[in-house]
Protein backbone atom coordinates (compact mmCIF):
# COMPACT_ATOMS: atom_id res chain seq x y z
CA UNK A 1 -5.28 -11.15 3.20
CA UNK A 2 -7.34 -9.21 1.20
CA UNK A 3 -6.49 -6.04 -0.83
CA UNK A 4 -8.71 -2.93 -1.15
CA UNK A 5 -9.00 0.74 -2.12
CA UNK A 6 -10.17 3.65 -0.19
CA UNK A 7 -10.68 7.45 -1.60
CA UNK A 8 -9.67 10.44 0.69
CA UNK A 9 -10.42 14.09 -0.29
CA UNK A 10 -6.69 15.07 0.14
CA UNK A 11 -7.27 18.67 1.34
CA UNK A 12 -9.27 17.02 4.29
CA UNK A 13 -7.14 14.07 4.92
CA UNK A 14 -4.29 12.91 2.96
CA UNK A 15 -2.05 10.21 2.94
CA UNK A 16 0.77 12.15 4.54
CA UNK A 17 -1.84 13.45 7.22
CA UNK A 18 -1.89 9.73 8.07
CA UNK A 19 1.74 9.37 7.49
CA UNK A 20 1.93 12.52 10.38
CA UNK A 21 -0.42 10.53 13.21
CA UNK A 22 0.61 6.93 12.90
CA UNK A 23 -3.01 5.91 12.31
CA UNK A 24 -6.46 6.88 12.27
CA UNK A 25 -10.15 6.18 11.89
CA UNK A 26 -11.15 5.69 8.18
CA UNK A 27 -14.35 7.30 8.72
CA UNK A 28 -16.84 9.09 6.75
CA UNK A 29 -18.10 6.77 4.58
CA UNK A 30 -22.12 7.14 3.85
CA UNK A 31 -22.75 4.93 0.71
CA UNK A 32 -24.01 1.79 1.64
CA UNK A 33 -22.09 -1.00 -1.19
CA UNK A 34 -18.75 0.75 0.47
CA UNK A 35 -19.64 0.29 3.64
CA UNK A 36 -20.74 -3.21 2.86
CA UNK A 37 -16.78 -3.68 1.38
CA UNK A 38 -15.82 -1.96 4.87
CA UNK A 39 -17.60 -4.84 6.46
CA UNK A 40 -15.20 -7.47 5.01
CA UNK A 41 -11.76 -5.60 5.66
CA UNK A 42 -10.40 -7.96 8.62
CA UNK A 43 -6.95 -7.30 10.50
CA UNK A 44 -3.66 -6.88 7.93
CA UNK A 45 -5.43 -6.30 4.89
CA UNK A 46 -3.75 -3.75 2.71
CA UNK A 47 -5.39 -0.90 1.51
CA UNK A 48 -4.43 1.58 -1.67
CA UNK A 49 -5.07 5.34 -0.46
CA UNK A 50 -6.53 7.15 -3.76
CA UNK A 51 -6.63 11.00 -3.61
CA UNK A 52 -9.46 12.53 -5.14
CA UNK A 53 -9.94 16.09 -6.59
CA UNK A 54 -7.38 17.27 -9.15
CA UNK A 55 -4.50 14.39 -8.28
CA UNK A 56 -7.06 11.39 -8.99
CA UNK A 57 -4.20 9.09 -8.02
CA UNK A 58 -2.98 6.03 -6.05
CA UNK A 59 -0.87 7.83 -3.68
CA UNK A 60 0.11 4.87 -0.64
CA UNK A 61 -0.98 2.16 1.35
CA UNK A 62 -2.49 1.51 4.51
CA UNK A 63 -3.05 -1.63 6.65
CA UNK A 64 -6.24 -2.31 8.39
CA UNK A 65 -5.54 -2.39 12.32
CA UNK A 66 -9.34 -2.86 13.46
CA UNK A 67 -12.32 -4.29 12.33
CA UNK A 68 -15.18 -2.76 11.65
CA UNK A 69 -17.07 -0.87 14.76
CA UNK A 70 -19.92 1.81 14.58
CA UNK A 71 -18.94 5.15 13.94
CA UNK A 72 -19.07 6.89 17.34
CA UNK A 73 -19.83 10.27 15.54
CA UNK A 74 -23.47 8.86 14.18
CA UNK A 75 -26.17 8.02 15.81
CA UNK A 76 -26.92 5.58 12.92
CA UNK A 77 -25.33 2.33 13.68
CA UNK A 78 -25.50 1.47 9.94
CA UNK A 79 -22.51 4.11 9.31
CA UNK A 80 -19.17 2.07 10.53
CA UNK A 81 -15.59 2.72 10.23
CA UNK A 82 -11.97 0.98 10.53
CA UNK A 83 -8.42 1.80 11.98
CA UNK A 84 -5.92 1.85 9.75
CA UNK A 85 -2.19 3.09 10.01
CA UNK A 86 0.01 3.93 6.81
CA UNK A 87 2.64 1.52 5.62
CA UNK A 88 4.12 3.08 2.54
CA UNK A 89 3.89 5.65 -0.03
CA UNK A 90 4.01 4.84 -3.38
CA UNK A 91 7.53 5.15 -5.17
CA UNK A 92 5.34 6.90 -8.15
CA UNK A 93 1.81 7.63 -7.78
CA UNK A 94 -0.54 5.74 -10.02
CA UNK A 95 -3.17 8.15 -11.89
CA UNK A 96 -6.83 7.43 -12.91
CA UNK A 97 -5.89 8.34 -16.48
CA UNK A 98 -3.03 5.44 -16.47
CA UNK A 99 -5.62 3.42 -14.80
CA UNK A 100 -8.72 3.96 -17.47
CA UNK A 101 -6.06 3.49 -20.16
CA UNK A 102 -5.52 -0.07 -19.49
CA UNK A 103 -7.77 -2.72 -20.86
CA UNK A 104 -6.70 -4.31 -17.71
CA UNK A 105 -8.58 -2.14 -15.74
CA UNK A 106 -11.79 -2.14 -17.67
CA UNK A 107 -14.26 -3.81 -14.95
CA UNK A 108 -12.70 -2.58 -11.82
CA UNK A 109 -15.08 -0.28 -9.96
CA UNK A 110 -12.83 2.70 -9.87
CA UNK A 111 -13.28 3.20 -13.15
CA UNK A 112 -17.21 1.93 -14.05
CA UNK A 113 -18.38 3.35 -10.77
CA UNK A 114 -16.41 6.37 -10.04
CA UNK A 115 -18.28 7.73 -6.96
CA UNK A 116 -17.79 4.18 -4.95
CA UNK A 117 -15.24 5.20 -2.07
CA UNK A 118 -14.08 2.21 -0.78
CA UNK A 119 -13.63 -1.38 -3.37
CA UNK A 120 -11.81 -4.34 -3.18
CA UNK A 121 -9.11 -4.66 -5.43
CA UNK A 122 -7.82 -7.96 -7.47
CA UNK A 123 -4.32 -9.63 -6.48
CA UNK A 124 -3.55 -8.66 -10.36
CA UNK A 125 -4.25 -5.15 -10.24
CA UNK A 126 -2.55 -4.73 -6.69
CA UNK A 127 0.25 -6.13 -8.26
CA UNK A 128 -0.37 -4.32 -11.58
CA UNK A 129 0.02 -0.93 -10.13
CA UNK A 130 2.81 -2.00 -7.74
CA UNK A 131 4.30 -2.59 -10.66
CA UNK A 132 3.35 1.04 -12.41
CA UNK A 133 4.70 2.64 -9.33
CA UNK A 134 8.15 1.37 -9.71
CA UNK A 135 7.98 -0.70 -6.45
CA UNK A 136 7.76 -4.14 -5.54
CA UNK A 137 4.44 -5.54 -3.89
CA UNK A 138 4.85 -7.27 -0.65
């Protein structure tokens, strides 16, 4: 199992909008080194949901239910997405600022390369911020 995160504008989709259908397409996705990470996400791989805009936090986590498939809204095939359905929200969400003040969390692409919208993430940090968040990992 792997372990990755994905970014959602919250006022378009949130975690608790995905919470409210069961599961969805993760879709949207137009730069290409996140869609390459899409690429690798294979059935049960866990997934940190990170709101962007003024929470900048990790708010829950998703599992990956599908593998990759072309987005049937483009006519590009290059543009994929995934199904994923929610498994739990975080006890305490996990902010950016907590994040970038970590030396921990130095190297990790959310915080050198802050417009990447999907990354994997280390066994450590998952842990790490499991951990921050007051809950255990599974």
């Amino acid at each position: 199992m792997a372990y990755w995160l994905a970014k959602t504008e919250p006022e378009s989709f949130s975690y608790s909008d995905l919470e409210k259908l069961g599961q969805d397409r993760w879709n949207g996705v137009k730069n290409f080194a996140a869609l390459k990470h899409m690429k690798q996400m294979e059935l049960g791989d866990l997934v940190f949901i990170y709101h962007t805009g003024k929470e900048k936090a990790i708010i829950g986590v998703a599992e990956v239910i599908s593998t990759f498939y072309p987005d049937p809204n483009e006519t590009d095939e290059r543009f994929i997405v995934v199904d994923v359905k929610p498994r739990y929200p975080l006890d305490r969400p996990v902010t950016l600022k907590e994040i970038k003040s970590n030396a921990l969390f130095q190297e990790w692409e959310l915080v050198r390369q802050s417009r990447l919208s999907v990354m994997p993430v280390s066994e450590e940090h998952w842990k790490y911020i499991h951990t921050s968040a007051k809950q255990a990992a599974p």
